[in-house]
C-alpha atoms as a PDB file:
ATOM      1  CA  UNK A   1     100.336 121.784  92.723  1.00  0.00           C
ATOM      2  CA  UNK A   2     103.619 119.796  91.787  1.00  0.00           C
ATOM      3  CA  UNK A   3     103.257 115.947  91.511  1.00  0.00           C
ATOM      4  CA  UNK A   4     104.890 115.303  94.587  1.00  0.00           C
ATOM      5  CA  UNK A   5     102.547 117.188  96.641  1.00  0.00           C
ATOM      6  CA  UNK A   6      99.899 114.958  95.144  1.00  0.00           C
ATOM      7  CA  UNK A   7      98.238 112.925  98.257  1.00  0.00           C
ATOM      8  CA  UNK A   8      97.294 109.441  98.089  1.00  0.00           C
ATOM      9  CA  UNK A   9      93.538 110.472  98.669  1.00  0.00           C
ATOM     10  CA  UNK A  10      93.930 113.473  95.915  1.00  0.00           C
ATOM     11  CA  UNK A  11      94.857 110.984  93.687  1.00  0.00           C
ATOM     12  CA  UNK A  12      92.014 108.232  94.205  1.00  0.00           C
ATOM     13  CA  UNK A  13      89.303 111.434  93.450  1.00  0.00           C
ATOM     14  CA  UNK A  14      90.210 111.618  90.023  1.00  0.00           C
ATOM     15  CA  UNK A  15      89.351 109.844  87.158  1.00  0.00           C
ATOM     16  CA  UNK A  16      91.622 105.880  87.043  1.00  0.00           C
ATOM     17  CA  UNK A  17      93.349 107.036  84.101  1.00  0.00           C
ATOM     18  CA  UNK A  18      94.709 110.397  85.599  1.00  0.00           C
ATOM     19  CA  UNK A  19      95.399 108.439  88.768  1.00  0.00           C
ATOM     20  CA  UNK A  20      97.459 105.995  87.276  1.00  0.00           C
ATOM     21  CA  UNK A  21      99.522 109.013  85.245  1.00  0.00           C
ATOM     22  CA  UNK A  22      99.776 110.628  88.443  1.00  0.00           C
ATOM     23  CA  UNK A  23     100.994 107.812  90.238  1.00  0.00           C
ATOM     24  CA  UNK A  24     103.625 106.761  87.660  1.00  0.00           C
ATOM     25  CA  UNK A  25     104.463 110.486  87.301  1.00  0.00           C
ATOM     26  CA  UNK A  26     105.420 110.020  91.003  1.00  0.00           C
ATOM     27  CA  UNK A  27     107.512 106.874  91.407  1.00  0.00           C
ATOM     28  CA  UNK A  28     109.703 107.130  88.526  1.00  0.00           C
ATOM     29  CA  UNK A  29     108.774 103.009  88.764  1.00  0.00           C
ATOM     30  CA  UNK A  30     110.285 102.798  91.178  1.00  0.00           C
ATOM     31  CA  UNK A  31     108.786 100.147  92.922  1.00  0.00           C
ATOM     32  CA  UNK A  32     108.473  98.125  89.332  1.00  0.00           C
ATOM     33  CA  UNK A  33     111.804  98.152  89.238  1.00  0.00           C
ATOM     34  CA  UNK A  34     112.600  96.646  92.619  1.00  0.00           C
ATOM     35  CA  UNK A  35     110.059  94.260  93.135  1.00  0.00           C
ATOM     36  CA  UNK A  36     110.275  91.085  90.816  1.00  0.00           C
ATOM     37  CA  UNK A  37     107.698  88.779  89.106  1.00  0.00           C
ATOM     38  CA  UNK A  38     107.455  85.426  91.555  1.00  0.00           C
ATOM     39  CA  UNK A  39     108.245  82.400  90.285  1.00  0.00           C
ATOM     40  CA  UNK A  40     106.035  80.268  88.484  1.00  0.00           C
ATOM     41  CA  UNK A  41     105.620  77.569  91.761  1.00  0.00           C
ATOM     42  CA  UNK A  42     104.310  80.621  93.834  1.00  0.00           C
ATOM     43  CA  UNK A  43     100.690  80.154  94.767  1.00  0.00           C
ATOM     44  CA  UNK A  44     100.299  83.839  94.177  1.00  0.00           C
ATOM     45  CA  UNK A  45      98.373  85.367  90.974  1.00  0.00           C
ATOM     46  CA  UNK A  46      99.368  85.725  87.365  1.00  0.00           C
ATOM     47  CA  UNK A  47     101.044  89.025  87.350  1.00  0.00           C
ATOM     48  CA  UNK A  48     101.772  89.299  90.614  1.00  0.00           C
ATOM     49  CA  UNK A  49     105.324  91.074  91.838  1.00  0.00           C
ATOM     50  CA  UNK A  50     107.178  90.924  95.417  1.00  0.00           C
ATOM     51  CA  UNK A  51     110.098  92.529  97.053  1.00  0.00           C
ATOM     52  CA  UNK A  52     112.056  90.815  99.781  1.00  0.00           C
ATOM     53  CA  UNK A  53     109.044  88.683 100.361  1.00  0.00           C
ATOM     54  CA  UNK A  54     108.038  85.200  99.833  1.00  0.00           C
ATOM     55  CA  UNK A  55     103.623  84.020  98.976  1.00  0.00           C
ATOM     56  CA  UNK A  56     103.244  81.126 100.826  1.00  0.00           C
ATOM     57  CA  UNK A  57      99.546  80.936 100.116  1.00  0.00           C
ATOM     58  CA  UNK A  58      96.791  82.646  98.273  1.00  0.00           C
ATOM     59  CA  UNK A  59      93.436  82.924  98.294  1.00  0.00           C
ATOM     60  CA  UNK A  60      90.865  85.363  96.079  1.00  0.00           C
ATOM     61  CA  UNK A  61      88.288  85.274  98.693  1.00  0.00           C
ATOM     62  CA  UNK A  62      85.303  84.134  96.427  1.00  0.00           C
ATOM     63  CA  UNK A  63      85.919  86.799  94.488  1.00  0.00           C
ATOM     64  CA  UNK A  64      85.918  89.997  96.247  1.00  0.00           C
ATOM     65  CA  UNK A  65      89.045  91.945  96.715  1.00  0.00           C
ATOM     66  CA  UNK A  66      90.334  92.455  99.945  1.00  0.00           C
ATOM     67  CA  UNK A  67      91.571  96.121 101.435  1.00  0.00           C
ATOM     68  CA  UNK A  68      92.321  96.840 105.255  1.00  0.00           C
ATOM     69  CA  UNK A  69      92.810  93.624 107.059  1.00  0.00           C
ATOM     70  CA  UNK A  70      93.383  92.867 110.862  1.00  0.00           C
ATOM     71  CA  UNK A  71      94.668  89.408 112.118  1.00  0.00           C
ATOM     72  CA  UNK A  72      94.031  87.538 115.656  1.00  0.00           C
ATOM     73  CA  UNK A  73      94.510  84.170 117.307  1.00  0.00           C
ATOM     74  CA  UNK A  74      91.878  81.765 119.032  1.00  0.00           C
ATOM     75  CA  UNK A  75      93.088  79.056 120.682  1.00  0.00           C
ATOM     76  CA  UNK A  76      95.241  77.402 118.150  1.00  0.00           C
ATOM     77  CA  UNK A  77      93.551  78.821 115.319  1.00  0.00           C
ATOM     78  CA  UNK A  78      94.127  82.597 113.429  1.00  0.00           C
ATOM     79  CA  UNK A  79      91.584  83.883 111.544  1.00  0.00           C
ATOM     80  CA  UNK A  80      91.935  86.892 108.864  1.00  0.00           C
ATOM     81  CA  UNK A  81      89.704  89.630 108.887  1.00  0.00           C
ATOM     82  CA  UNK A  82      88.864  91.891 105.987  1.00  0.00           C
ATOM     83  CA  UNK A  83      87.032  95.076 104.141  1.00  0.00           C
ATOM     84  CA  UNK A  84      86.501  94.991 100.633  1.00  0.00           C
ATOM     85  CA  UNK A  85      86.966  97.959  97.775  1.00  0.00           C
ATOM     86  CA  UNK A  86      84.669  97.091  95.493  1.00  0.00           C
ATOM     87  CA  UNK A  87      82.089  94.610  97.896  1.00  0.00           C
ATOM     88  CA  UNK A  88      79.907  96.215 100.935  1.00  0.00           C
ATOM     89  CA  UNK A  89      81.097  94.043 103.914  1.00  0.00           C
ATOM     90  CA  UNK A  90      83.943  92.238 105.510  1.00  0.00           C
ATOM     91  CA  UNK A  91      85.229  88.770 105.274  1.00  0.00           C
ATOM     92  CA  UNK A  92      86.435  86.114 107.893  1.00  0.00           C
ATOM     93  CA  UNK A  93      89.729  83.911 106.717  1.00  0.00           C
ATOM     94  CA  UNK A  94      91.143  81.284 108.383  1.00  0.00           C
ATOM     95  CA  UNK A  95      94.834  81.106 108.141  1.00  0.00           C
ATOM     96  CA  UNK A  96      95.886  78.561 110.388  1.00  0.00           C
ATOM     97  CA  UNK A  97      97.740  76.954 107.711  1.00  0.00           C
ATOM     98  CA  UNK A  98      99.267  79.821 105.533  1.00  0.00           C
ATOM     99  CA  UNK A  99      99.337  77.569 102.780  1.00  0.00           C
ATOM    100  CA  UNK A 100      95.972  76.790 102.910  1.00  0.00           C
ATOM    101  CA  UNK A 101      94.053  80.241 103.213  1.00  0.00           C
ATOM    102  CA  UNK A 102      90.020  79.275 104.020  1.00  0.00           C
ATOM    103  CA  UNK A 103      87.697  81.749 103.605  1.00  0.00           C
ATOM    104  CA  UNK A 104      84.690  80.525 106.298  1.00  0.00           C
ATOM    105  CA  UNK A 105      82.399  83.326 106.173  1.00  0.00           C
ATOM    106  CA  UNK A 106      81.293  86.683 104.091  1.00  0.00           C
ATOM    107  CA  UNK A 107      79.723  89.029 106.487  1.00  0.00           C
ATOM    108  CA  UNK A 108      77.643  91.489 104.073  1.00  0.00           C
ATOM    109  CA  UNK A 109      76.449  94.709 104.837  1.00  0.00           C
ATOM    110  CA  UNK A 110      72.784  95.359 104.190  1.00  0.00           C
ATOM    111  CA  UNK A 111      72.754  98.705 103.230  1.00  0.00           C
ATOM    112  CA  UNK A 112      74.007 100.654  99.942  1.00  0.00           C
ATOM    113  CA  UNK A 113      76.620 102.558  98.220  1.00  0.00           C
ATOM    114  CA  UNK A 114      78.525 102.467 100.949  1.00  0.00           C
ATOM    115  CA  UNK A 115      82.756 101.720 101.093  1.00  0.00           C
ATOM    116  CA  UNK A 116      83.626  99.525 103.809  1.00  0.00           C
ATOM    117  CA  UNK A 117      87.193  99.327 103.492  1.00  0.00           C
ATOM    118  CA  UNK A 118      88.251 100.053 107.285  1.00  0.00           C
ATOM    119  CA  UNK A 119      88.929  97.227 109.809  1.00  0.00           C
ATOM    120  CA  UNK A 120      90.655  96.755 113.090  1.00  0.00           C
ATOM    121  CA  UNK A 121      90.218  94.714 116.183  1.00  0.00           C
ATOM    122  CA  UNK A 122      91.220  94.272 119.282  1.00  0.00           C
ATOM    123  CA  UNK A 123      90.819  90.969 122.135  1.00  0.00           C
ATOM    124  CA  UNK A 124      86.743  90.056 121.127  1.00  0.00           C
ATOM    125  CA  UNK A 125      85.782  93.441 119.638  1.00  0.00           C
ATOM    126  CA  UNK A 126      85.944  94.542 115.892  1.00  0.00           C
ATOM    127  CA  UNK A 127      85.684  97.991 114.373  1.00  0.00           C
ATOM    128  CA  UNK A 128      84.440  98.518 111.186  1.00  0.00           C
ATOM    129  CA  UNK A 129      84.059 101.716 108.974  1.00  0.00           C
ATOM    130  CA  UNK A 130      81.021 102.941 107.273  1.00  0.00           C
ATOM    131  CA  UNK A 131      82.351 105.431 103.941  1.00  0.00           C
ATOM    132  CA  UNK A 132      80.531 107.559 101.365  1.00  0.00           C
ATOM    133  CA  UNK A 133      82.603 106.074  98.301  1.00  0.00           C
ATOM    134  CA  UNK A 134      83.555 108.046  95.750  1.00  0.00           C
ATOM    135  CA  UNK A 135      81.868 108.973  92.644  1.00  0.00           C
ATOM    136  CA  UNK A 136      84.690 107.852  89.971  1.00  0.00           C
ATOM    137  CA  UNK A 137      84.838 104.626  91.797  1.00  0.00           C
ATOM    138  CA  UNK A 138      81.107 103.452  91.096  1.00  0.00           C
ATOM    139  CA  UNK A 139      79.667 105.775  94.465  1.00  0.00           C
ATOM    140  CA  UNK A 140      76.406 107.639  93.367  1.00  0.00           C
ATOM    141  CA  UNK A 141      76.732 111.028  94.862  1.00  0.00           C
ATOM    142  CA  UNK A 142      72.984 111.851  95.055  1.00  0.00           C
ATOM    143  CA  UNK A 143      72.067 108.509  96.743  1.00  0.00           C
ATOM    144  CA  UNK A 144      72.105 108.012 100.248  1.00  0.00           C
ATOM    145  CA  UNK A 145      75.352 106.364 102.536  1.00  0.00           C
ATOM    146  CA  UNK A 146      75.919 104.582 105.671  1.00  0.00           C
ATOM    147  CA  UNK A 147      78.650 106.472 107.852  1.00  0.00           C
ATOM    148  CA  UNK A 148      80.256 105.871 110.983  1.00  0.00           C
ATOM    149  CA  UNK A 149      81.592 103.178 112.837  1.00  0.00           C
ATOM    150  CA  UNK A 150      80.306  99.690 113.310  1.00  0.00           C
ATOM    151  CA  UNK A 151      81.049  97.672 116.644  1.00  0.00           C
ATOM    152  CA  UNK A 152      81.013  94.341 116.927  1.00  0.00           C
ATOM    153  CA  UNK A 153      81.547  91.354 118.954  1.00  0.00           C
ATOM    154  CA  UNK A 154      83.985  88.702 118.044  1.00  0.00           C
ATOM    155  CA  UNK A 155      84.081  86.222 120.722  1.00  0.00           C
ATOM    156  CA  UNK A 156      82.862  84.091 118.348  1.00  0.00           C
ATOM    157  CA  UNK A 157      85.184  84.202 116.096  1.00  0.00           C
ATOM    158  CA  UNK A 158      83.320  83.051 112.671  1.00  0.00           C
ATOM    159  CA  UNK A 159      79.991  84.526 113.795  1.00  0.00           C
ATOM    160  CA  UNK A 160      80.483  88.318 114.510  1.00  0.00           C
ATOM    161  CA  UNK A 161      77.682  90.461 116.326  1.00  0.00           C
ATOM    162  CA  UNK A 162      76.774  93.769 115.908  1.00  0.00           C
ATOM    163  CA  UNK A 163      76.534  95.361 118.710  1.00  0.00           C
ATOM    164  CA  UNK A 164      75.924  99.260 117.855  1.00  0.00           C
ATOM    165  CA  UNK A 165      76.479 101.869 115.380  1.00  0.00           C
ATOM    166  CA  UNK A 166      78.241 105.067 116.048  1.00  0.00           C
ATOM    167  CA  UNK A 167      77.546 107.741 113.998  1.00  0.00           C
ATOM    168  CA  UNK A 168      79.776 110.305 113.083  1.00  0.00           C
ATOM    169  CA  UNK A 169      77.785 112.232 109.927  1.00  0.00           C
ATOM    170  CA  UNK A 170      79.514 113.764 107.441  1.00  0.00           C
ATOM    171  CA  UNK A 171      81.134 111.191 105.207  1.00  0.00           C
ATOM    172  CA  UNK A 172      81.352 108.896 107.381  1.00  0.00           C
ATOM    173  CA  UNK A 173      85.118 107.422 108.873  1.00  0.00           C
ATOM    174  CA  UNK A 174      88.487 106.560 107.496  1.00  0.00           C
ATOM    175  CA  UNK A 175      91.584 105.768 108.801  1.00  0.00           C
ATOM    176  CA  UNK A 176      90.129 104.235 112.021  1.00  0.00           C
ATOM    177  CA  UNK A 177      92.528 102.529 114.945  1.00  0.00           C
ATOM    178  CA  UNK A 178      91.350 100.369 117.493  1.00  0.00           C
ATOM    179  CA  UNK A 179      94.557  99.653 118.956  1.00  0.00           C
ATOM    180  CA  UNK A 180      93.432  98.689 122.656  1.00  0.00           C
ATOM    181  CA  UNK A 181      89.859  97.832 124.118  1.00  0.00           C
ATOM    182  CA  UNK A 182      89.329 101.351 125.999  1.00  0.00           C
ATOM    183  CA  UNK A 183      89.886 103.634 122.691  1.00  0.00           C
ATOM    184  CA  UNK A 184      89.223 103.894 119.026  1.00  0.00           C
ATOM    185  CA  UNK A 185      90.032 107.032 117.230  1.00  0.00           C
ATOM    186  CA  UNK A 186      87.977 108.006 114.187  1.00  0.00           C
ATOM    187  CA  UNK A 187      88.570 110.326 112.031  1.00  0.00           C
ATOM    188  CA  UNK A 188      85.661 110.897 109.465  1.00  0.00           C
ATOM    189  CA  UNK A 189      86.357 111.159 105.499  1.00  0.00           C
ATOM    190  CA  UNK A 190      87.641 114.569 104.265  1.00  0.00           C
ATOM    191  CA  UNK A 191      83.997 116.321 103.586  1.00  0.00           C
ATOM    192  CA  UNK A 192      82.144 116.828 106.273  1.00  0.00           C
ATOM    193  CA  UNK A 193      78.840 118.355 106.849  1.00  0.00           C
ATOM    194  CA  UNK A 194      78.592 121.844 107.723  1.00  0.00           C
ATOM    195  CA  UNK A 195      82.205 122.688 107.628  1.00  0.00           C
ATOM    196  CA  UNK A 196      83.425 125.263 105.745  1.00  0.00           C
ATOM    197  CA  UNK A 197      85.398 123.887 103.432  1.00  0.00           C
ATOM    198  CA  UNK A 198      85.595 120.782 101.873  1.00  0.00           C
ATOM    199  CA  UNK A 199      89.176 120.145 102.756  1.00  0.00           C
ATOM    200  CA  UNK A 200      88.307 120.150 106.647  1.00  0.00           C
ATOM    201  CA  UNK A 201      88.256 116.654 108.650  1.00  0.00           C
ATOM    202  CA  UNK A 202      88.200 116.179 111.779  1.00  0.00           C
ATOM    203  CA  UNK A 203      89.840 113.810 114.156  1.00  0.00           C
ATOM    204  CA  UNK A 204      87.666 112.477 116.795  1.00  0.00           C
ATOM    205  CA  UNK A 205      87.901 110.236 119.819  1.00  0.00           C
ATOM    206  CA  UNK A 206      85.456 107.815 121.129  1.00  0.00           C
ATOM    207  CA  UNK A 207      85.329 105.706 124.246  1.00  0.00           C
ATOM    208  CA  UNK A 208      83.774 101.995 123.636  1.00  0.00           C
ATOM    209  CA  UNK A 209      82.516 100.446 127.305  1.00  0.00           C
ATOM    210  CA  UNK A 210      80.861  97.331 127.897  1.00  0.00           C
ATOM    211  CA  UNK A 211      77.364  97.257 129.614  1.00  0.00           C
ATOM    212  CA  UNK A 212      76.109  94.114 130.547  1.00  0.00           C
ATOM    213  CA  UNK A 213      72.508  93.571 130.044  1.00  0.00           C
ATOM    214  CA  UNK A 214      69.632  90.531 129.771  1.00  0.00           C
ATOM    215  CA  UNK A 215      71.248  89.682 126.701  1.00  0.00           C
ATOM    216  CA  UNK A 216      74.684  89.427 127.260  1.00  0.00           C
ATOM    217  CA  UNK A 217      77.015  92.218 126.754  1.00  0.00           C
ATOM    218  CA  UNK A 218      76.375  95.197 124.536  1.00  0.00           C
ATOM    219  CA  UNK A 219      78.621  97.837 123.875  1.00  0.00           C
ATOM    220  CA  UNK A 220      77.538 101.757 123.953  1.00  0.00           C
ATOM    221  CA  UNK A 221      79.938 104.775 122.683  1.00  0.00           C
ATOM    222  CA  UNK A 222      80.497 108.512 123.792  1.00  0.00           C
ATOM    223  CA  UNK A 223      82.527 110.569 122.002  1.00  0.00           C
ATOM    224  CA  UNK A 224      84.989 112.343 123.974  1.00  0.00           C
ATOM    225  CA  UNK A 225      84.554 116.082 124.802  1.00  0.00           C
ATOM    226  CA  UNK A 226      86.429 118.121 121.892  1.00  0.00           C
ATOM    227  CA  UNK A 227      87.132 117.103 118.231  1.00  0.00           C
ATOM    228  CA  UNK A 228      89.616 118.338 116.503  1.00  0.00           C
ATOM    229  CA  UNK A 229      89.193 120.152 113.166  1.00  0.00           C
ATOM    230  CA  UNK A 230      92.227 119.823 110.571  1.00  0.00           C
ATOM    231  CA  UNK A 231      92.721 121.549 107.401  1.00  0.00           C
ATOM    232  CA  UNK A 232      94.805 120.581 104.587  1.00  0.00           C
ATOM    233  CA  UNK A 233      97.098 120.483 104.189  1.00  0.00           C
ATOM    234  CA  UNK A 234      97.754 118.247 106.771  1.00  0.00           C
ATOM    235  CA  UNK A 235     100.805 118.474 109.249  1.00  0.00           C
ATOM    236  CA  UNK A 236     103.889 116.903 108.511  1.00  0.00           C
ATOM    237  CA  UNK A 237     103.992 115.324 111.529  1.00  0.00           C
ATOM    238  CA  UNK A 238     101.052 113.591 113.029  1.00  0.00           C
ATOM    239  CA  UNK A 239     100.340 112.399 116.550  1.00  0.00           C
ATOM    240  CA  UNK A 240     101.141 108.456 117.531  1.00  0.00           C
ATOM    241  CA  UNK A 241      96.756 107.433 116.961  1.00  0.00           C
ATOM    242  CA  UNK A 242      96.244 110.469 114.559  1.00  0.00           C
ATOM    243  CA  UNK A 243      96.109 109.739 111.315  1.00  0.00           C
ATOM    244  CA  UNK A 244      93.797 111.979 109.982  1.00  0.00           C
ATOM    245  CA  UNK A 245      92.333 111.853 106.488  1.00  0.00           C
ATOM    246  CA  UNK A 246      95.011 111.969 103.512  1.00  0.00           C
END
């Protein structure tokens, strides 16, 4: 396989040294060579670089580096929300003031070696991923995972609520999209369990609705009649929701 036919996923499976070769092998540094260290009265990190962009504020979230991150407005406030790489569970940041980043809460999850990178959200609900991580990035491969999808309420916007757990088996879900509050496609990670090869995913569709019970409101999922089985490599050209596992 030539470099440039390396995928981003491909790359993250390796060892970090070979993926940082690879990567470098790739860009040519490119992107070092555009983007420029930001001046010393930045509030961003030591180290840090930018390209035709401006830090305004920073924050390191008590320590846990952020990954996928979805943004929303209530009342006059916006609040930041966020997956982690290398901590299981999502954080809630208040960025009213841009300059002033807040992180208000840490919303862990309870179970283990588990990736929780995904997030998206749309009007009061939040969709959360649930990934077998892999093995060169601290996963155990012998120890069990939570997969799926998480759903939760948001209507209060520091104080999510679980409201159910789809499963999806296999890996568990990447690459999920929640982009209105009738629909959230996702696709589980690349392996999945009893397919045939371990290059198969499979792109899958899943109606949220809202059933209103003693407690309030709880939401319930069914998947939609057909998933769809891809096999690398993937198309070039991908459907509008589809973004499959890369």
């Amino acid at each position: 396989m030539k470099n440039s036919e390396i995928s981003r996923r491909q790359m993250l499976k390796v060892p970090l040294i070979g993926a940082t070769i690879a990567a470098t092998s790739q860009s040519g540094l490119v992107c070092e060579a555009l983007a420029q260290p930001v001046p010393a009265s930045s509030p961003a990190p030591p180290g840090a670089f930018a390209h035709n962009v401006e830090a305004v504020g920073y924050t390191d979230l008590d320590h846990r580096p952020a990954f996928k991150m979805a943004i929303r407005q209530v009342g006059e406030r916006w609040y930041l929300y966020t997956g982690h790489f290398w901590h299981s569970g999502w954080s809630i940041v208040d960025v009213t003031d841009p300059a002033k980043p807040e992180t208000v809460k840490f919303v862990p999850y309870l179970g283990t070696n588990t990736w929780t990178l995904q997030i998206d959200l749309s009007g009061d609900t939040m969709v959360t991923a649930l990934e077998k991580p892999f093995a060169n990035f601290g996963g155990d491969p012998d120890a069990p995972f939570g997969e799926g999808v998480l759903i939760w309420d948001i209507a209060d916007p520091i104080n999510p609520k679980q409201l159910s757990h789809y499963r999806t088996g296999g890996n568990g879900t990447h690459r999920n999209l929640y982009p209105v509050d009738v629909m959230s496609t996702l696709p589980p990670a690349c392996r999945v369990t009893g397919a045939t090869s371990t290059s198969s995913s499979i792109f899958r569709i899943a109606r949220i609705r809202a059933k209103p019970d003693a407690g309030g409101c709880r939401a319930s999922t069914r998947p939609a009649a057909r998933a769809l089985r891809l096999r690398s490599p993937p198309p070039t050209r991908r459907p509008p929701i589809a973004t499959g596992c890369d």
